[in-house]
N, C-alpha and C. Protein backbone atom coordinates (compact mmCIF):
# COMPACT_ATOMS: atom_id res chain seq x y z
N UNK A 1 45.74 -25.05 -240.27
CA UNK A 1 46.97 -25.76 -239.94
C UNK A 1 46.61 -27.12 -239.36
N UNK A 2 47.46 -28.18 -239.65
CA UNK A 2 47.26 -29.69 -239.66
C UNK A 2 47.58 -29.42 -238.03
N UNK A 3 46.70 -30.30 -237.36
CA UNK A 3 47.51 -30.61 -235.64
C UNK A 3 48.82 -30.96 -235.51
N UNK A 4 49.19 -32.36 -236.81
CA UNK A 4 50.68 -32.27 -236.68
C UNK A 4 51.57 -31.32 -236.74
N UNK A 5 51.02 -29.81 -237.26
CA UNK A 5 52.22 -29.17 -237.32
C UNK A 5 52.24 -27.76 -236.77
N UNK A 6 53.56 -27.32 -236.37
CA UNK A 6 53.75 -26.24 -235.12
C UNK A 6 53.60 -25.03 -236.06
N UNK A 7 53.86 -24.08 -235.14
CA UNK A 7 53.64 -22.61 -235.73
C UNK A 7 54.59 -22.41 -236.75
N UNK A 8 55.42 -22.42 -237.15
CA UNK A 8 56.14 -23.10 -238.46
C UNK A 8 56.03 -23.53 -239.37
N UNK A 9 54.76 -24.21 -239.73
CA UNK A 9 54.14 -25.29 -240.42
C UNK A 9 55.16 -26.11 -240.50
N UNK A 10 55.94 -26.80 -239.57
CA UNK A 10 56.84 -28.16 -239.64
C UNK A 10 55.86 -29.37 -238.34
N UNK A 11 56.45 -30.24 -239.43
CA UNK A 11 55.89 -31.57 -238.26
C UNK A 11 56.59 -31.44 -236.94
N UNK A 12 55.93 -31.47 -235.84
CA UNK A 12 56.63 -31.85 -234.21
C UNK A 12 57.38 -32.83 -234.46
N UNK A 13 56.78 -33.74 -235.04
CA UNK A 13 57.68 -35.15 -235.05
C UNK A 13 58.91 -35.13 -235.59
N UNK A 14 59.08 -34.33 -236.55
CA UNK A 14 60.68 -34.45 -237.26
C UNK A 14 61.58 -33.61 -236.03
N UNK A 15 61.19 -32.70 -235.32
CA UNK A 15 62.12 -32.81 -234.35
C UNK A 15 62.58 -33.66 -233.19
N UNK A 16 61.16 -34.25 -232.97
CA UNK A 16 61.62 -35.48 -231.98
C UNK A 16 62.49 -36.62 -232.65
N UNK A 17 62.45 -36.54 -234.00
CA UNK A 17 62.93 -37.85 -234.54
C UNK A 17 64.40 -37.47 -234.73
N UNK A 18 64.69 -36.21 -234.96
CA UNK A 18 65.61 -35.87 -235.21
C UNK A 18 66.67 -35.80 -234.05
N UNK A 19 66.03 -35.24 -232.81
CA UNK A 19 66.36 -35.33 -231.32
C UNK A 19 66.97 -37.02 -231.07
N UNK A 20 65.94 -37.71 -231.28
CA UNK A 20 66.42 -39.71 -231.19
C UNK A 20 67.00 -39.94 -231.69
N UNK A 21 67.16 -39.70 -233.35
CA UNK A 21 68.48 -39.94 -234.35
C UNK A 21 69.65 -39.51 -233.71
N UNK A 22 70.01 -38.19 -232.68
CA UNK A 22 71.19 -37.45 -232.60
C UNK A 22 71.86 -38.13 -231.39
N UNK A 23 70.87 -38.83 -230.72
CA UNK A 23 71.07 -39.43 -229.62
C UNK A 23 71.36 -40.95 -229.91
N UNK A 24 70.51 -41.58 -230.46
CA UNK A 24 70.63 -43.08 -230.73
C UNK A 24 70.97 -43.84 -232.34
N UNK A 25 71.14 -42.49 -232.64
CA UNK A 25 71.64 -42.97 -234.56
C UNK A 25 70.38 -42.87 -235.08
N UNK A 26 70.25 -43.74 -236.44
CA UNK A 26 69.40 -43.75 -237.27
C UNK A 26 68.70 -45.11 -236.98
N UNK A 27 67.40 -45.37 -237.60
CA UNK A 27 67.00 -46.40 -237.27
C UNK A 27 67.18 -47.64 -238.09
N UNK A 28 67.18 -48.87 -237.88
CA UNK A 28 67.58 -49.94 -238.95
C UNK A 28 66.08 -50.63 -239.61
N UNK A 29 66.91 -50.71 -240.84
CA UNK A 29 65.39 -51.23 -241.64
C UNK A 29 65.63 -52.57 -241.89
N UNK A 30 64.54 -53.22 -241.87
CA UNK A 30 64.72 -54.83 -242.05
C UNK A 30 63.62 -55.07 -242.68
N UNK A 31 63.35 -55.47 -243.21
CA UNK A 31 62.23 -56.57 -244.44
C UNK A 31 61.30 -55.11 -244.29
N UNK A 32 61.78 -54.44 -245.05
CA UNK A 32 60.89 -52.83 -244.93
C UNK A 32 60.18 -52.24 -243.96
N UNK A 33 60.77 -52.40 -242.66
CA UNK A 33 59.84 -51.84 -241.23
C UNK A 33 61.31 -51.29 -241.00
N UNK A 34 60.91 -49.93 -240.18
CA UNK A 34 61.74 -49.72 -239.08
C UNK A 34 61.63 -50.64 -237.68
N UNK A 35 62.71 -50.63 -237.19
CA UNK A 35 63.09 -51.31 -236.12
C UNK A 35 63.46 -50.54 -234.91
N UNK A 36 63.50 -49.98 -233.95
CA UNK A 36 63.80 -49.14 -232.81
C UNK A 36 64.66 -50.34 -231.48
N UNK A 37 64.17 -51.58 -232.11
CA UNK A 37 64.95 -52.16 -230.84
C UNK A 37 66.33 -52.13 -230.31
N UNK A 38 66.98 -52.38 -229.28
CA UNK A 38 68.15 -52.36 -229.38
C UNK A 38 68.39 -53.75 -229.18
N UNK A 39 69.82 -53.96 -229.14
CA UNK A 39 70.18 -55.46 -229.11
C UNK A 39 69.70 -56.40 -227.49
N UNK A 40 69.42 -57.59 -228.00
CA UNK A 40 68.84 -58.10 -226.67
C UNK A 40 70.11 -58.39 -225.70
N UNK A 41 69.59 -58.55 -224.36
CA UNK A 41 70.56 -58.94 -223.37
C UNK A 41 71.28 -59.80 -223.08
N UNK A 42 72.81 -59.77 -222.98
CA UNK A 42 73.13 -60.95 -222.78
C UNK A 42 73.04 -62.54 -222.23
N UNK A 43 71.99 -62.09 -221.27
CA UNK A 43 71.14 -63.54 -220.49
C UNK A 43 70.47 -63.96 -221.81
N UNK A 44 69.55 -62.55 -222.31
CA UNK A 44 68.32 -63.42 -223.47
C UNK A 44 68.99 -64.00 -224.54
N UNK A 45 70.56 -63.56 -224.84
CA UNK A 45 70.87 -64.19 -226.40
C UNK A 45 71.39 -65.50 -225.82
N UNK A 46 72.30 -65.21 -224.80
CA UNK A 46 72.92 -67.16 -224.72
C UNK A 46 72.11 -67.79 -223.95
N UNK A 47 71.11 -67.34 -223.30
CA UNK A 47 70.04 -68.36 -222.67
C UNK A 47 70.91 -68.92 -221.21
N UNK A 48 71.91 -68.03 -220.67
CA UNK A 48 72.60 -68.18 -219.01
C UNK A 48 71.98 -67.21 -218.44
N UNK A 49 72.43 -68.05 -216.89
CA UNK A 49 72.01 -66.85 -215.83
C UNK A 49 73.42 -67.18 -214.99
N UNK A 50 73.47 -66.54 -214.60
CA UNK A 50 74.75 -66.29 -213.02
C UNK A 50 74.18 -66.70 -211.99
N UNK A 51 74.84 -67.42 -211.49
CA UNK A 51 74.56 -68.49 -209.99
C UNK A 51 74.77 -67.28 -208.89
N UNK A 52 75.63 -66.35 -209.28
CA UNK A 52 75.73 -65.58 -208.29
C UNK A 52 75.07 -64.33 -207.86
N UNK A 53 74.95 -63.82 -206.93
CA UNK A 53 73.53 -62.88 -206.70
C UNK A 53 74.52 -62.45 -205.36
N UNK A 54 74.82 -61.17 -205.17
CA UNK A 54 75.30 -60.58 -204.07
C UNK A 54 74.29 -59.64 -203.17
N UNK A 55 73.83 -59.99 -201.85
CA UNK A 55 73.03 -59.33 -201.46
C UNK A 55 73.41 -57.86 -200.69
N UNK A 56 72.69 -56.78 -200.26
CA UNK A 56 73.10 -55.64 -199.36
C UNK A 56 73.06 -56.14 -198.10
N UNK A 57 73.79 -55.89 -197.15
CA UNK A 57 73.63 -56.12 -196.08
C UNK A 57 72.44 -55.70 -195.22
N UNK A 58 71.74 -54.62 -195.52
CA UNK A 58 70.47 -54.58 -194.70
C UNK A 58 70.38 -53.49 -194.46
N UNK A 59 71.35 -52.71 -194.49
CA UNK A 59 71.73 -51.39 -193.04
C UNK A 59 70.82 -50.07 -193.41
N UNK A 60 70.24 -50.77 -194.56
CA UNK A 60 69.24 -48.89 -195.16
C UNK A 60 68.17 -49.87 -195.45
N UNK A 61 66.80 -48.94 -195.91
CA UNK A 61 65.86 -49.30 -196.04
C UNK A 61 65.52 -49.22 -197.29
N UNK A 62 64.56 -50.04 -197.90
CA UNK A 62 64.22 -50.13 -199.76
C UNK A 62 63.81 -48.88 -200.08
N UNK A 63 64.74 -48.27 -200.58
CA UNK A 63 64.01 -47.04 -201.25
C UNK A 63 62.45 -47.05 -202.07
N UNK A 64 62.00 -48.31 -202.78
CA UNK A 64 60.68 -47.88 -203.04
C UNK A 64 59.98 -47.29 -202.46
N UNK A 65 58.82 -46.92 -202.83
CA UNK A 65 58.17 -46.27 -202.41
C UNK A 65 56.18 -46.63 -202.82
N UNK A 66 56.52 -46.61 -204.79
CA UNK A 66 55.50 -47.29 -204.89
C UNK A 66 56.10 -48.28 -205.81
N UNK A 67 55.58 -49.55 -205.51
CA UNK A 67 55.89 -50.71 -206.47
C UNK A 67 54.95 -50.52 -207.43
N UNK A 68 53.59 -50.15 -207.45
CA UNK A 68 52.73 -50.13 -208.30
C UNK A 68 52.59 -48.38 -209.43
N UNK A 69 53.31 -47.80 -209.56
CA UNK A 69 53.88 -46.78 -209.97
C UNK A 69 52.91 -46.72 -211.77
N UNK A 70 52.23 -45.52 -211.96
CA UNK A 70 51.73 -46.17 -213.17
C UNK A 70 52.57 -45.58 -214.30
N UNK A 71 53.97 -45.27 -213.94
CA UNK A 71 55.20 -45.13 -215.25
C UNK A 71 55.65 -46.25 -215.59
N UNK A 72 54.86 -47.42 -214.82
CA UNK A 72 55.72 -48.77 -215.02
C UNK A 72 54.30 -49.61 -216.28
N UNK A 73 54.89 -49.74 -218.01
CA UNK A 73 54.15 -49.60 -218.49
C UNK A 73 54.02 -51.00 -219.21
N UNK A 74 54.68 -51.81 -218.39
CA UNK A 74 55.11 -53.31 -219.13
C UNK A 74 54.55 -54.08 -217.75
N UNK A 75 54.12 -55.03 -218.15
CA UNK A 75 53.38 -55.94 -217.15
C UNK A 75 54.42 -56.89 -216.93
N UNK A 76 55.23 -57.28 -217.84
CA UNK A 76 56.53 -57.46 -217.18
C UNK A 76 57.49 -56.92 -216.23
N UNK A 77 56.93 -55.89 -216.35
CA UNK A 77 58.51 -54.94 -215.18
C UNK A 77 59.83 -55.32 -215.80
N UNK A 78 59.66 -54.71 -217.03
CA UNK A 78 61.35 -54.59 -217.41
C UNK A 78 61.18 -53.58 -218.47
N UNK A 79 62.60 -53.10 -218.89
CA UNK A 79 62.76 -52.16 -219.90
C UNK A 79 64.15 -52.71 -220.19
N UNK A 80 64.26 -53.26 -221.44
CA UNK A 80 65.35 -53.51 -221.88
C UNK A 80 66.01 -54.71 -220.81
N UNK A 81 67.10 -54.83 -220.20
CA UNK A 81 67.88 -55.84 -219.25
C UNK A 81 67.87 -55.32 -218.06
N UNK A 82 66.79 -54.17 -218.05
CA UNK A 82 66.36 -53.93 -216.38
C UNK A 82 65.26 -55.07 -216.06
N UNK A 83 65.16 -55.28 -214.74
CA UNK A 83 63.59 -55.74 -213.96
C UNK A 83 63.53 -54.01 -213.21
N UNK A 84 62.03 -53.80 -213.57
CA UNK A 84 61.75 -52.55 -212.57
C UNK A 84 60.92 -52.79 -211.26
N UNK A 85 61.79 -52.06 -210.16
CA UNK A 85 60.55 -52.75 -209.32
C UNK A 85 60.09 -51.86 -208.34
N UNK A 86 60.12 -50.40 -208.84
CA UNK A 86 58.74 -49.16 -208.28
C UNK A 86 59.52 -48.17 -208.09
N UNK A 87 58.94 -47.44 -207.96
CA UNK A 87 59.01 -45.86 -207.80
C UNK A 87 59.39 -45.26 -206.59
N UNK A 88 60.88 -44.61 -206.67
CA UNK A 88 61.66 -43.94 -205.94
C UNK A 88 61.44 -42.77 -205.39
N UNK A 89 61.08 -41.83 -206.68
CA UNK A 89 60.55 -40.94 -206.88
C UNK A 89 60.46 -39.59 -207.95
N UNK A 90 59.79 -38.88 -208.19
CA UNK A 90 59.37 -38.24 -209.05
C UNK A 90 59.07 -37.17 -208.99
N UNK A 91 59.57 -36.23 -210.23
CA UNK A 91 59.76 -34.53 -210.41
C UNK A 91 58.85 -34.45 -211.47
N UNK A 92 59.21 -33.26 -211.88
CA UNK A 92 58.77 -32.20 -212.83
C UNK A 92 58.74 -32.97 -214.21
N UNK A 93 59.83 -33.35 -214.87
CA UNK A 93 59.90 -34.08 -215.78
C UNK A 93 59.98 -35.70 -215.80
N UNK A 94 60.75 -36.14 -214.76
CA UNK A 94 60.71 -37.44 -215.05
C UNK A 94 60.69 -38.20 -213.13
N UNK A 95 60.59 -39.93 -213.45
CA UNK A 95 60.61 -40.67 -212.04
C UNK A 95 61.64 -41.63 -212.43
N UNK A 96 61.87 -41.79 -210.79
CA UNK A 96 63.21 -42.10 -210.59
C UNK A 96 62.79 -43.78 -209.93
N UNK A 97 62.71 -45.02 -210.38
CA UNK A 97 62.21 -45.87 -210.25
C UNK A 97 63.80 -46.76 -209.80
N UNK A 98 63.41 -48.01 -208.88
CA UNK A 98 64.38 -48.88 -208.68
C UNK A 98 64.59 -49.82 -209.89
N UNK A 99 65.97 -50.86 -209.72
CA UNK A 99 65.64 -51.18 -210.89
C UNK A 99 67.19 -51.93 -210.56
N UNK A 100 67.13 -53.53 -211.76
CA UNK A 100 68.18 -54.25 -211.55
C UNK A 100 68.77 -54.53 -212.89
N UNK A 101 69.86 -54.28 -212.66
CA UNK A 101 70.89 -54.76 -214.35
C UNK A 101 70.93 -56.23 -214.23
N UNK A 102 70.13 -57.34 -214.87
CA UNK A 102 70.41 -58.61 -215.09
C UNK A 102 71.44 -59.30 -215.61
N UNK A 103 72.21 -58.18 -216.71
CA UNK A 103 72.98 -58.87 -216.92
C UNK A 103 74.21 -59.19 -215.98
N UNK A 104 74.56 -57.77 -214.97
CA UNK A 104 75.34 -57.48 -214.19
C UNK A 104 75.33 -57.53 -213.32
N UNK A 105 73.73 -58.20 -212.71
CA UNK A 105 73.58 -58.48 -211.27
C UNK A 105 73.64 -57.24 -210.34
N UNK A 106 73.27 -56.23 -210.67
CA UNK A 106 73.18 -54.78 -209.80
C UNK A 106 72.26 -54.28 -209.67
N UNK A 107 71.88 -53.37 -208.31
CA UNK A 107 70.84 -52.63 -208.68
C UNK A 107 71.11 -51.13 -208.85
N UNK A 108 70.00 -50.54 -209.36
CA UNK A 108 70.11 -49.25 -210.38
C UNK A 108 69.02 -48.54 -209.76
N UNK A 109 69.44 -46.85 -210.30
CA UNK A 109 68.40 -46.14 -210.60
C UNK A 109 67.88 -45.97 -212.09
N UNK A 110 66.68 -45.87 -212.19
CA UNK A 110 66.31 -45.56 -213.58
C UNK A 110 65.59 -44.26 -213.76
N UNK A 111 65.88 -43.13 -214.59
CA UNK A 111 65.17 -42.12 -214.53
C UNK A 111 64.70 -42.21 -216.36
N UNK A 112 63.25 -42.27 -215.89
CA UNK A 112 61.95 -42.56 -217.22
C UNK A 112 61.24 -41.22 -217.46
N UNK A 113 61.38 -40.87 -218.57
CA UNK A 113 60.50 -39.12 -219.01
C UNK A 113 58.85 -39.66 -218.61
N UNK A 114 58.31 -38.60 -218.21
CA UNK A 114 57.21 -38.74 -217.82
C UNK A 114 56.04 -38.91 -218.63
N UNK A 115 55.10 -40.14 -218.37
CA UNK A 115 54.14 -40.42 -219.98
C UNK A 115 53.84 -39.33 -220.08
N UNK A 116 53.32 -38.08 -219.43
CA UNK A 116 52.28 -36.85 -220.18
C UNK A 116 53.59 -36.03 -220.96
N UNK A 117 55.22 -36.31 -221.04
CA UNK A 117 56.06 -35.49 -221.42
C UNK A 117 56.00 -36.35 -222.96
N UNK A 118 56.27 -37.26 -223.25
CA UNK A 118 56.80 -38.31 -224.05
C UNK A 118 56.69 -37.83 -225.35
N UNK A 119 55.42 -37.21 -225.35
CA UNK A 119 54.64 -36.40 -226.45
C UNK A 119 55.49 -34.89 -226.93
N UNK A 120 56.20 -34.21 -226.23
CA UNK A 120 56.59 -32.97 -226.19
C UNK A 120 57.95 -32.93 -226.82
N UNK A 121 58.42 -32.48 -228.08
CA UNK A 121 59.55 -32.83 -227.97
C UNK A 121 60.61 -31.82 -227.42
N UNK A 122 60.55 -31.17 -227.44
CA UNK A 122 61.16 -29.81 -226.34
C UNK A 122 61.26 -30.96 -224.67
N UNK A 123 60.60 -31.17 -224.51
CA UNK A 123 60.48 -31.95 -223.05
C UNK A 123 61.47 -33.47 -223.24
N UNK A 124 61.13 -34.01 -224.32
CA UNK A 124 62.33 -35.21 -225.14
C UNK A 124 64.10 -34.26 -224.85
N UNK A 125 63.88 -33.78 -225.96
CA UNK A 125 65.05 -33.21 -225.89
C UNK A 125 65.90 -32.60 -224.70
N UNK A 126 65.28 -31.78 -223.77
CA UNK A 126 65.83 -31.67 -222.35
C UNK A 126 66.02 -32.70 -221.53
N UNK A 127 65.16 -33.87 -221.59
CA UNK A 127 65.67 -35.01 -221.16
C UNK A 127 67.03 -35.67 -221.67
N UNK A 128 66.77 -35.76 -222.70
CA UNK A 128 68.27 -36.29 -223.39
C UNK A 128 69.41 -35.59 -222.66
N UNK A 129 69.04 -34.16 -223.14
CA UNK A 129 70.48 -33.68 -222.84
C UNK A 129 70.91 -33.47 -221.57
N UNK A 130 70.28 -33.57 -220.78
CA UNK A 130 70.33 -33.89 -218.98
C UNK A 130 70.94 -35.33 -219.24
N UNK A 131 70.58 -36.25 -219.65
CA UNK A 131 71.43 -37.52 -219.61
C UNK A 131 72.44 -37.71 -220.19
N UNK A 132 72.65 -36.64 -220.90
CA UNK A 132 74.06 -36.61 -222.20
C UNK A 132 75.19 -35.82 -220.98
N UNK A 133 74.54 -34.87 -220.79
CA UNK A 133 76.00 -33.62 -219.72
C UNK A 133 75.88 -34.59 -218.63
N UNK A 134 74.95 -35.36 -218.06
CA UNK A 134 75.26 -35.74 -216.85
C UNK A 134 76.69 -37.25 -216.84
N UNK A 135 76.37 -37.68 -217.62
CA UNK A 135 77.20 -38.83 -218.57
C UNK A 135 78.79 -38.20 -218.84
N UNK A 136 78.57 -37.07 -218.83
CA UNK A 136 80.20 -36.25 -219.35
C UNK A 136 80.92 -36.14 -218.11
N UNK A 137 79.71 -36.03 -217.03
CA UNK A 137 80.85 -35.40 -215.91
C UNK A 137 81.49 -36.83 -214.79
N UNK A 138 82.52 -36.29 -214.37
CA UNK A 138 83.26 -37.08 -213.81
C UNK A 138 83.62 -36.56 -212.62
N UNK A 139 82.47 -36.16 -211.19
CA UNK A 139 82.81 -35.86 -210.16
C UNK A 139 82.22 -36.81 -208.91
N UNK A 140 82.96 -37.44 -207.69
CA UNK A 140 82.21 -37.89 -206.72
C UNK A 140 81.02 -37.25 -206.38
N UNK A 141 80.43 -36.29 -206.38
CA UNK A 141 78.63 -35.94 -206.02
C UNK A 141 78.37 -36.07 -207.38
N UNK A 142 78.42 -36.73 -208.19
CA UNK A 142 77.71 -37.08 -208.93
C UNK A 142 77.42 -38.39 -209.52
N UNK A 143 76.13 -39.00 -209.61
CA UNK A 143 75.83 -39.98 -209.81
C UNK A 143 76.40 -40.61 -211.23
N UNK A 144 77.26 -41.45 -211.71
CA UNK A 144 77.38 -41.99 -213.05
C UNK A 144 76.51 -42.39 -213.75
N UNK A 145 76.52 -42.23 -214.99
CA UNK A 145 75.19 -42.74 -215.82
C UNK A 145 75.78 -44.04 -216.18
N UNK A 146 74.81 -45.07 -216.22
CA UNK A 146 75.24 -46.13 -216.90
C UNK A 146 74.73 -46.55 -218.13
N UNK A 147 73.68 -46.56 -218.59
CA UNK A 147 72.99 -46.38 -219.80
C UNK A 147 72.11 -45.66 -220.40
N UNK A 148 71.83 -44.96 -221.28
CA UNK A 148 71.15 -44.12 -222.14
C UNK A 148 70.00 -44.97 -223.56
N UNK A 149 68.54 -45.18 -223.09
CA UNK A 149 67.95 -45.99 -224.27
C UNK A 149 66.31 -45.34 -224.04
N UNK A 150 65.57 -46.54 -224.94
CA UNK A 150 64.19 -46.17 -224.93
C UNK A 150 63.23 -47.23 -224.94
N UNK A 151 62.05 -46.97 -223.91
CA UNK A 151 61.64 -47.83 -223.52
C UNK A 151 60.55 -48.30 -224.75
N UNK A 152 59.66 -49.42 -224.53
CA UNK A 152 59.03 -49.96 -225.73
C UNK A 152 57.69 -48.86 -226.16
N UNK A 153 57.63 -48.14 -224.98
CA UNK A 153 56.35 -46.70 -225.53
C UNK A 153 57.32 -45.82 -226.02
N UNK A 154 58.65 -45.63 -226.61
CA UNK A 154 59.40 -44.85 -226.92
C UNK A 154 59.88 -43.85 -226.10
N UNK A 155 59.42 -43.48 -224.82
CA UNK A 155 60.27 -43.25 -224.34
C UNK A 155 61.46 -43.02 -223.20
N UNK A 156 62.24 -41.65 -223.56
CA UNK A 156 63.80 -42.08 -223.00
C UNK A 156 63.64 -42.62 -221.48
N UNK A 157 65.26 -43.43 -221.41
CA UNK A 157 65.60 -43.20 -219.82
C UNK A 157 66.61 -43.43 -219.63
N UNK A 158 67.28 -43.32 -218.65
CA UNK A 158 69.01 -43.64 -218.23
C UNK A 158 68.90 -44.63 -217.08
N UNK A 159 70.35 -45.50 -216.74
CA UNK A 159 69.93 -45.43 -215.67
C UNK A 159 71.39 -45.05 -214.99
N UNK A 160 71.70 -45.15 -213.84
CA UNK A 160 72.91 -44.62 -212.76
C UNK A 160 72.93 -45.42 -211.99
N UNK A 161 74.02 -45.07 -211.04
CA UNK A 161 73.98 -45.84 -209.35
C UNK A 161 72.72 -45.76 -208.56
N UNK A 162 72.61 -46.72 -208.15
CA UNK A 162 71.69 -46.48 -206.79
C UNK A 162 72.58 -46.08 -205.73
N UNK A 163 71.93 -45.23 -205.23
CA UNK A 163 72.80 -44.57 -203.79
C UNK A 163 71.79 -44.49 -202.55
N UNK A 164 71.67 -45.79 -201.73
CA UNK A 164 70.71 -45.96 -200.75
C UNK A 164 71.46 -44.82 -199.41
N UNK A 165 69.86 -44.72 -198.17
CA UNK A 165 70.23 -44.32 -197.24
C UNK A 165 69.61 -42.81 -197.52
N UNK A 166 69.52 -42.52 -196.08
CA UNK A 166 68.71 -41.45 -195.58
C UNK A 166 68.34 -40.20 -196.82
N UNK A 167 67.40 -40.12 -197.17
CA UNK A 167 66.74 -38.76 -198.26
C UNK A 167 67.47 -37.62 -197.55
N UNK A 168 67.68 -36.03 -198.06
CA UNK A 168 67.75 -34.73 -197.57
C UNK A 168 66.36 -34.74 -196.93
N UNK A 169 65.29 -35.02 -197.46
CA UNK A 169 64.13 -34.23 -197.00
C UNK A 169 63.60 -35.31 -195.12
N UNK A 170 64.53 -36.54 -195.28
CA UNK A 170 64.21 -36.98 -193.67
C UNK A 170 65.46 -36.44 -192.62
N UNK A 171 66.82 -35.99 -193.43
CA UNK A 171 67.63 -35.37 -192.26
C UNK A 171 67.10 -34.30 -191.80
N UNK A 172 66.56 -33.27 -192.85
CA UNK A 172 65.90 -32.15 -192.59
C UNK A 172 64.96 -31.87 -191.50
N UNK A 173 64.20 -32.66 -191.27
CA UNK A 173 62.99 -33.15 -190.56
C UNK A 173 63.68 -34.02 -189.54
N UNK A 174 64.49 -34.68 -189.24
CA UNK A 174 65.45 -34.86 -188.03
C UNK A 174 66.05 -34.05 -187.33
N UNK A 175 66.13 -32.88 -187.99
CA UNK A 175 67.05 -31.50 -186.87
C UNK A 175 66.35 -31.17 -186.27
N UNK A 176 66.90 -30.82 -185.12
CA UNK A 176 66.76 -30.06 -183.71
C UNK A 176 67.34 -28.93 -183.72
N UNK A 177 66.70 -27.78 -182.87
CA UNK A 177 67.33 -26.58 -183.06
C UNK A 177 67.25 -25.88 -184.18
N UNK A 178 66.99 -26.08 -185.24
CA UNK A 178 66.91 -25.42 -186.50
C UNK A 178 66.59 -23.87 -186.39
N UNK A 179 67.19 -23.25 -186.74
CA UNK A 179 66.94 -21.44 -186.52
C UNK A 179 67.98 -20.71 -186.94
């Protein structure tokens, strides 16, 4: 059996591709290449920026954690019309990195599948669909998704609100009395 292919004898890849197609359509062909990009950002097509820049007042602390994060895979620090600028933090499958909408002047969370997952498509696909149901729901404890794409190593990420201010795991560790 070829490495490309699972106990099945099917390619891995046609399910991951198939997984990206269901999520992001089909891909566009141009002078006979596929293309995966998506459309550029509104700053990059008209060549503006916004004079305006609204700052936080101060009252919480930068959630980074690491600026130097090695999920951050562009020496630019961007993915698409984000700037990324480090690592929030990170699970099982994916990290949860800071991150600013340029076009919209906001800052964001970004949650990026993890490089050793990227490869897996079972691990693709649960990512997606964590960003697909989370995108459906419409409750205050829950964070809104704001975009769903893929980064230039292919792959996924979303991003949401940033919601600064105290972690569970430092109130936790602030109690007194606990028993």
């Amino acid at each position: 059996m070829s490495p490309d292919l699972n106990h099945d004898g099917l390619d891995e890849r046609d399910g991951l591709d198939a997984g990206l197609r269901a999520a992001f359509g089909p891909r566009t062909l141009v002078d006979d290449s596929c293309v995966a990009e998506g459309p550029k950002s509104i700053v990059e097509t008209l060549g503006l920026r916004s004079r305006l820049l609204l700052r936080d007042a101060g009252d919480s602390p930068d959630p980074v954690i690491n600026p130097r994060s090695p999920e951050l895979t562009s020496r630019r620090r961007t993915v698409g019309r984000y700037q990324v600028f480090g690592e929030i933090a990170r699970g099982g499958v994916g990290v949860v990195m800071k991150g600013r909408d340029v076009d919209l002047g906001r800052e964001v969370a970004m949650k990026i599948l993890l490089s050793g997952h990227g490869s897996n498509p079972a691990m693709v696909q649960r990512f997606m669909e964590e960003a697909q149901v989370t995108g459906q729901l419409q409750h205050p404890g829950i964070l809104p998704i704001y975009e769903f794409g893929l980064q230039e190593d292919q792959r996924p990420f979303f991003t949401m609100k940033l919601v600064k201010g105290r972690t569970l795991h430092s109130i936790l560790q602030d109690r007194t009395g606990a028993g």
